[in-house]
N, C-alpha and C. Protein backbone atom coordinates (compact mmCIF):
# COMPACT_ATOMS: atom_id res chain seq x y z
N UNK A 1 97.83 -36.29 54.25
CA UNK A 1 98.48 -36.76 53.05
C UNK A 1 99.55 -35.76 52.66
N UNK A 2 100.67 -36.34 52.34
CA UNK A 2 101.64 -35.37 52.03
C UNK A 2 101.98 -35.86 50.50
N UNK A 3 102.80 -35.01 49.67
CA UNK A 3 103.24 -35.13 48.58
C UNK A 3 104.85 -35.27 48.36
N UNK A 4 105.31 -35.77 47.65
CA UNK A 4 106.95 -36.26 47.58
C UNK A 4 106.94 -34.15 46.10
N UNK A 5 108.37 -33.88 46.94
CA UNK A 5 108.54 -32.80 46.22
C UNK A 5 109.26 -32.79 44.67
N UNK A 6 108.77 -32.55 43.47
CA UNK A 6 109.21 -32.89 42.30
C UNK A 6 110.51 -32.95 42.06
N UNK A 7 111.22 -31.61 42.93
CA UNK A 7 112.26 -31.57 42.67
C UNK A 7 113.72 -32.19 44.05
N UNK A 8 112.49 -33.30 44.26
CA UNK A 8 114.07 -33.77 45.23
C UNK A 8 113.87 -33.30 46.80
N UNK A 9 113.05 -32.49 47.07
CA UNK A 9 113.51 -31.85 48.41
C UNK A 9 112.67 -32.40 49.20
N UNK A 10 111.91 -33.69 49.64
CA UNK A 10 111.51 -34.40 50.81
C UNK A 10 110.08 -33.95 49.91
N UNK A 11 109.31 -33.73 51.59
CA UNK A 11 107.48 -33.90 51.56
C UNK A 11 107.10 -32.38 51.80
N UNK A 12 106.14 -32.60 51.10
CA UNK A 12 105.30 -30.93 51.11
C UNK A 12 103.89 -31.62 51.31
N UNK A 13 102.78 -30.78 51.17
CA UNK A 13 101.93 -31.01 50.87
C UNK A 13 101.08 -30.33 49.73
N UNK A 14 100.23 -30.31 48.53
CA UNK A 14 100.09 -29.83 47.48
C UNK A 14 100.39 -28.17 47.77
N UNK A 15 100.84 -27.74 46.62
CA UNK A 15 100.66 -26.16 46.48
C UNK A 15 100.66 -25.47 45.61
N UNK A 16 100.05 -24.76 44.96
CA UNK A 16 99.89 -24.02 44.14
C UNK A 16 99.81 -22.06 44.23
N UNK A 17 99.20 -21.72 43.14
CA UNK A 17 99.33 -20.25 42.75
C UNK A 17 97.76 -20.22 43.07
N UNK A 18 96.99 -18.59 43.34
CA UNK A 18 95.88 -18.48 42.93
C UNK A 18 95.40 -18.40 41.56
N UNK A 19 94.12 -18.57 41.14
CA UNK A 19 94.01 -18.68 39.83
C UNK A 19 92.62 -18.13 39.64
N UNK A 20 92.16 -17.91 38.10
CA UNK A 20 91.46 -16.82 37.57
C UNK A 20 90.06 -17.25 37.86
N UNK A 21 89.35 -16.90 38.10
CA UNK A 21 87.83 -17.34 38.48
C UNK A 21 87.67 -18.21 39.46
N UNK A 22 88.52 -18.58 40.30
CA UNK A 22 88.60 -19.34 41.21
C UNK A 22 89.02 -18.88 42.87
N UNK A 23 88.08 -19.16 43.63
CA UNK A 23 88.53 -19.25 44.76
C UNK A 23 89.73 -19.35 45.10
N UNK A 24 90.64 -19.07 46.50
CA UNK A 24 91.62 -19.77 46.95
C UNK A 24 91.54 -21.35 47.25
N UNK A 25 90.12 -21.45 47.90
CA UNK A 25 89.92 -22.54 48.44
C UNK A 25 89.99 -23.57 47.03
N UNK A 26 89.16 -23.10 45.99
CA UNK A 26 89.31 -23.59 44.65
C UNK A 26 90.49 -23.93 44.36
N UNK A 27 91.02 -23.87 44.25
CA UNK A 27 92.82 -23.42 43.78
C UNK A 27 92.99 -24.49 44.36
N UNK A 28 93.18 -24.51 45.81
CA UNK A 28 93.63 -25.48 46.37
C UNK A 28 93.17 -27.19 46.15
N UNK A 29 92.11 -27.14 46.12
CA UNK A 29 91.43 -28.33 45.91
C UNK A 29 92.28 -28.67 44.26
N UNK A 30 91.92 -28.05 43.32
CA UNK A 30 92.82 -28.24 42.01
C UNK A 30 94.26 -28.86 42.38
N UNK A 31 94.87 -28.06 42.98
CA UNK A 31 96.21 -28.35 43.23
C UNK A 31 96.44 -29.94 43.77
N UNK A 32 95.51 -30.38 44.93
CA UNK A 32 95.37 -31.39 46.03
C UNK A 32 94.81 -32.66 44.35
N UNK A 33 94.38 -31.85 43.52
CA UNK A 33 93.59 -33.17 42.51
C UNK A 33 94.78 -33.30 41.38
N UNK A 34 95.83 -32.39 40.88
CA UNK A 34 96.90 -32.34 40.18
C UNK A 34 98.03 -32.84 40.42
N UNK A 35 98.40 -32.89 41.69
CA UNK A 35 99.56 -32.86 42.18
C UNK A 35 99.23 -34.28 43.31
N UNK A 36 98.40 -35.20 43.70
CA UNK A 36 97.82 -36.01 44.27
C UNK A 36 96.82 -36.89 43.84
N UNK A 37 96.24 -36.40 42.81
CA UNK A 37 95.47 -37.45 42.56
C UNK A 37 93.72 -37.31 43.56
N UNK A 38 94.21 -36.01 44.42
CA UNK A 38 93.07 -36.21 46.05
C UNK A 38 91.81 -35.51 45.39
N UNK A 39 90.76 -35.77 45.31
CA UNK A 39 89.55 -35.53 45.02
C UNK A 39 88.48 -35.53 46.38
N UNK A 40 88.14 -33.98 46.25
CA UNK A 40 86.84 -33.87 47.94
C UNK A 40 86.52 -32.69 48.01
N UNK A 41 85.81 -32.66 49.17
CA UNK A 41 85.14 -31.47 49.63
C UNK A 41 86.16 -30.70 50.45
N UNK A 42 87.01 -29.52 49.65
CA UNK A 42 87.28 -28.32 50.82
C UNK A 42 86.74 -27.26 51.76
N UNK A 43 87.13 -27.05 52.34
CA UNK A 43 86.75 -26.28 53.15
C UNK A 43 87.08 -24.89 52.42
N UNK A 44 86.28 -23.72 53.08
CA UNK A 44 86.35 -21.81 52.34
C UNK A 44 86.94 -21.81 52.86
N UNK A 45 87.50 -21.94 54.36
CA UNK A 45 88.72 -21.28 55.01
C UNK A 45 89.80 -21.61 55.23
N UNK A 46 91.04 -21.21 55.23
CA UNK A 46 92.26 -21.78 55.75
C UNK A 46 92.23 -21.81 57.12
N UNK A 47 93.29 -23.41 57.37
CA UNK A 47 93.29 -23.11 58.97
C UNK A 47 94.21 -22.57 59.29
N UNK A 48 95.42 -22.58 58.54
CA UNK A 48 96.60 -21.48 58.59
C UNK A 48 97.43 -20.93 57.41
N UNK A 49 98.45 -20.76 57.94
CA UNK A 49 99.49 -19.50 56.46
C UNK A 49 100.85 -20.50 57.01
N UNK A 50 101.62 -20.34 56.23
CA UNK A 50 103.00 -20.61 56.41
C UNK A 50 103.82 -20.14 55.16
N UNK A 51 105.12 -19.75 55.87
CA UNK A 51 105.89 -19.03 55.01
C UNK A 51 106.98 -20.16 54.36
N UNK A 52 107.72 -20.07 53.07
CA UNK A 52 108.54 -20.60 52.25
C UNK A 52 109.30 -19.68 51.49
N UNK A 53 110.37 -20.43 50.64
CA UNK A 53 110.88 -20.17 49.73
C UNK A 53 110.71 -20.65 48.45
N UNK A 54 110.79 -19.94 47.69
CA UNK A 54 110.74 -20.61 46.24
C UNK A 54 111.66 -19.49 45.24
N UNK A 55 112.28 -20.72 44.35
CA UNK A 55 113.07 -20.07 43.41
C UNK A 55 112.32 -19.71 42.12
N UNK A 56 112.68 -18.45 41.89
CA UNK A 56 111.75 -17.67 40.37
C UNK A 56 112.22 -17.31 39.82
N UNK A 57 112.03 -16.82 38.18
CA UNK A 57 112.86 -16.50 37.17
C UNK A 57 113.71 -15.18 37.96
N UNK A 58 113.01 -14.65 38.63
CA UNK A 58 113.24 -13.09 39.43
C UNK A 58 114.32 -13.33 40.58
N UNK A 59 114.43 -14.54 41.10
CA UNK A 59 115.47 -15.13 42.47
C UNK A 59 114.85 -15.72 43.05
N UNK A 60 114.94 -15.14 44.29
CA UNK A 60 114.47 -16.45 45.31
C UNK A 60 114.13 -15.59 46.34
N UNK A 61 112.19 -16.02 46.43
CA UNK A 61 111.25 -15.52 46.92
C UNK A 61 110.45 -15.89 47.97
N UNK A 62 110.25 -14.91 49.29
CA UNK A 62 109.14 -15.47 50.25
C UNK A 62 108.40 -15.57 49.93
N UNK A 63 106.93 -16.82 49.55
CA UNK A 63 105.82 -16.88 49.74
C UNK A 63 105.06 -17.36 50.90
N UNK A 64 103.93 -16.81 51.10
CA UNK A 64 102.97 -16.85 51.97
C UNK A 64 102.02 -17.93 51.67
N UNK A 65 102.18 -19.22 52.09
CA UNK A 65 100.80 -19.99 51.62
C UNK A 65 99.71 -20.14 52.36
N UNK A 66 98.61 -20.22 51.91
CA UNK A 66 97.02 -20.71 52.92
C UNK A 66 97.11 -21.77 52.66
N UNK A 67 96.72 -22.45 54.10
CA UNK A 67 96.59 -24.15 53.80
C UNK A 67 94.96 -24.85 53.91
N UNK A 68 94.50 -25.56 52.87
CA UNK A 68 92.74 -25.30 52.84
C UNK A 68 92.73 -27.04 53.48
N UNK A 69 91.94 -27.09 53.99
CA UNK A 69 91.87 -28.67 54.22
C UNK A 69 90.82 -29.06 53.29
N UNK A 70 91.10 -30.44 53.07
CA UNK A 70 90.26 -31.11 51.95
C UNK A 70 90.05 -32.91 52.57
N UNK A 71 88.24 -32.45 52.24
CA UNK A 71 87.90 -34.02 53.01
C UNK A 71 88.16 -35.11 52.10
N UNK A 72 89.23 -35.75 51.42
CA UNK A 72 89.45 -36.41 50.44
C UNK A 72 88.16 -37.41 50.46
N UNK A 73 87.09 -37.92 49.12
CA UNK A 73 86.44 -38.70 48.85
C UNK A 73 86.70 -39.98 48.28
N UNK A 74 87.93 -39.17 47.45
CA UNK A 74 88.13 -40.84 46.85
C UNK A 74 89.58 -40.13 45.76
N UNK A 75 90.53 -40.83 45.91
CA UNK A 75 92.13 -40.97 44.88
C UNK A 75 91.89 -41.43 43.78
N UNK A 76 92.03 -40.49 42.61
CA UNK A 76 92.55 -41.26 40.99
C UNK A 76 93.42 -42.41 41.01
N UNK A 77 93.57 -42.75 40.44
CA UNK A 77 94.42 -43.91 39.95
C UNK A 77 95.37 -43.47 39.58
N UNK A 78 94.78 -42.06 38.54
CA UNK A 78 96.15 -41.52 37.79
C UNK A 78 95.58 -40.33 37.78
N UNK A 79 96.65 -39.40 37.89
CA UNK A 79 96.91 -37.60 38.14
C UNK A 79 97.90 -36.99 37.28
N UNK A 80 97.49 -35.82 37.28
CA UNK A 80 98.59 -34.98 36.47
C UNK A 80 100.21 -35.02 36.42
N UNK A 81 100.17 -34.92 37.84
CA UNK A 81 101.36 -35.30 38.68
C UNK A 81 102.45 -36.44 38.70
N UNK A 82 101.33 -37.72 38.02
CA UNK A 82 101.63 -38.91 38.46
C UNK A 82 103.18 -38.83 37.79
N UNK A 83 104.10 -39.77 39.19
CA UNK A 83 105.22 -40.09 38.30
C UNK A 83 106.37 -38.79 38.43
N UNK A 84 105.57 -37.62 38.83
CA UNK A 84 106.65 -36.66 39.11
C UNK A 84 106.48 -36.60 40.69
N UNK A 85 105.36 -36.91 41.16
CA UNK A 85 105.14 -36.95 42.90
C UNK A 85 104.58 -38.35 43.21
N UNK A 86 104.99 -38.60 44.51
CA UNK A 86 104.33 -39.38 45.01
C UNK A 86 103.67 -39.48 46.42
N UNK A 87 102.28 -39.72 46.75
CA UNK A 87 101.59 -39.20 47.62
C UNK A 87 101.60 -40.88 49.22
N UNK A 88 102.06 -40.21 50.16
CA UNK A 88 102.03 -40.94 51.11
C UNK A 88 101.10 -40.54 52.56
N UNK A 89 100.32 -41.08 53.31
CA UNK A 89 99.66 -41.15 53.97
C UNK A 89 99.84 -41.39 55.05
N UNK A 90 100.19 -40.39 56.43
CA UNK A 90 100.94 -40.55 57.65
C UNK A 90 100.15 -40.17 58.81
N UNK A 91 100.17 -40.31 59.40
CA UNK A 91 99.36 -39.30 60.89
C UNK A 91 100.07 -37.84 61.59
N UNK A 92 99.54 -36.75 61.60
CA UNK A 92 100.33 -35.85 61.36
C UNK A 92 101.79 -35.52 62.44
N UNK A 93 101.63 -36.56 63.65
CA UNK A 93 103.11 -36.17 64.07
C UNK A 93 104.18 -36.42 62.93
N UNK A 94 103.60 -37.85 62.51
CA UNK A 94 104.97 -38.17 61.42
C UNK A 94 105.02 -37.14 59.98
N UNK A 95 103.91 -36.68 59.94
CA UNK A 95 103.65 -35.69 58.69
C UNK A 95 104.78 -34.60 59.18
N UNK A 96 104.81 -34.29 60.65
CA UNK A 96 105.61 -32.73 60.77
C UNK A 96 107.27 -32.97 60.58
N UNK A 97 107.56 -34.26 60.82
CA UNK A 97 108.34 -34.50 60.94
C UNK A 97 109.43 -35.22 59.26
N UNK A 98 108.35 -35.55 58.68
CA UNK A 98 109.13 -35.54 57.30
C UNK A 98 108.89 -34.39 55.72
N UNK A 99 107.98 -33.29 56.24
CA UNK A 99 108.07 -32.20 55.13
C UNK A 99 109.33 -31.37 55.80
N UNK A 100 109.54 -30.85 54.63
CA UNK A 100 110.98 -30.38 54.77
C UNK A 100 111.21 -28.62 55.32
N UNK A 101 109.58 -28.39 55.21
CA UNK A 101 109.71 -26.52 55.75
C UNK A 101 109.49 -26.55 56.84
N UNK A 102 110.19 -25.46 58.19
CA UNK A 102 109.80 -25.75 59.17
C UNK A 102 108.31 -25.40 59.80
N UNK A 103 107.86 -23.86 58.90
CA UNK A 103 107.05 -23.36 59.46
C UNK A 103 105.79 -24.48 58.79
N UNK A 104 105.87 -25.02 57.91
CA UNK A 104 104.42 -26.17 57.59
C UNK A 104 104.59 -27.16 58.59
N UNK A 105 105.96 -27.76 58.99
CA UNK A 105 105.98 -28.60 59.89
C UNK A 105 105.17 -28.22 61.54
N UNK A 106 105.77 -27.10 61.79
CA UNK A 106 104.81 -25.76 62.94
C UNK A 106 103.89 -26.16 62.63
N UNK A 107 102.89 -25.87 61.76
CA UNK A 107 101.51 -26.15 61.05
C UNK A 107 100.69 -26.95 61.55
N UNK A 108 101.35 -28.51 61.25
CA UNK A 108 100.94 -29.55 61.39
C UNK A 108 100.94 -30.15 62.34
N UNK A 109 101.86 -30.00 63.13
CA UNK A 109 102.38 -29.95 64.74
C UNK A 109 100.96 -29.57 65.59
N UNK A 110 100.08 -28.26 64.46
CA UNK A 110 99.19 -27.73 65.90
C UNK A 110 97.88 -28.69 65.58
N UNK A 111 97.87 -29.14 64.25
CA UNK A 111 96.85 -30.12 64.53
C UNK A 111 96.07 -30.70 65.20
């Protein structure tokens, strides 16, 4: 499942920050239920990292993301998100091929 990017720039898939009492893996699952609507069981480990850019009050910054997989159970109807993203459902050659970073596209590719 990929996510439509808020601001215009193709498909990502959820992402977020780490956060306070929470796991990474936590985090992620939040993010996958905010930004998607995706509700499930993650996994503790990442299966990989990939690098990006992102613009910050500070400039424009490499981040390092972990990517957690999540066994989706079942989609909200309605999400935090809703309306600023929209979530589409592909098989991952076509997944690598329409997010817009290369190294997540790499990622998904090794699937």
């Amino acid at each position: 499942m990929l996510v439509s990017d808020a601001a215009g720039g193709g498909f990502a898939i959820p992402m977020g920050w780490p956060k306070r009492n929470r796991t990474d893996a936590e985090a992620a699952a939040l993010e996958a239920a905010e930004e998607a609507g995706a509700v499930g069981e993650v996994a503790p480990q990442p299966i990989g990292k990939f690098f990006y850019w992102k613009e910050l009050a500070v400039g424009r910054v490499r981040i390092e993301a972990a990517v957690y997989p999540l066994r989706v159970q079942r989609l909200r109807a309605r999400w935090k998100a809703e309306g600023a993203t929209e979530r589409v459902w592909v098989p991952a050659g076509e997944a690598a091929e329409l997010v817009r970073d290369p190294d997540l596209a790499a990622l998904i590719e090794g699937l």
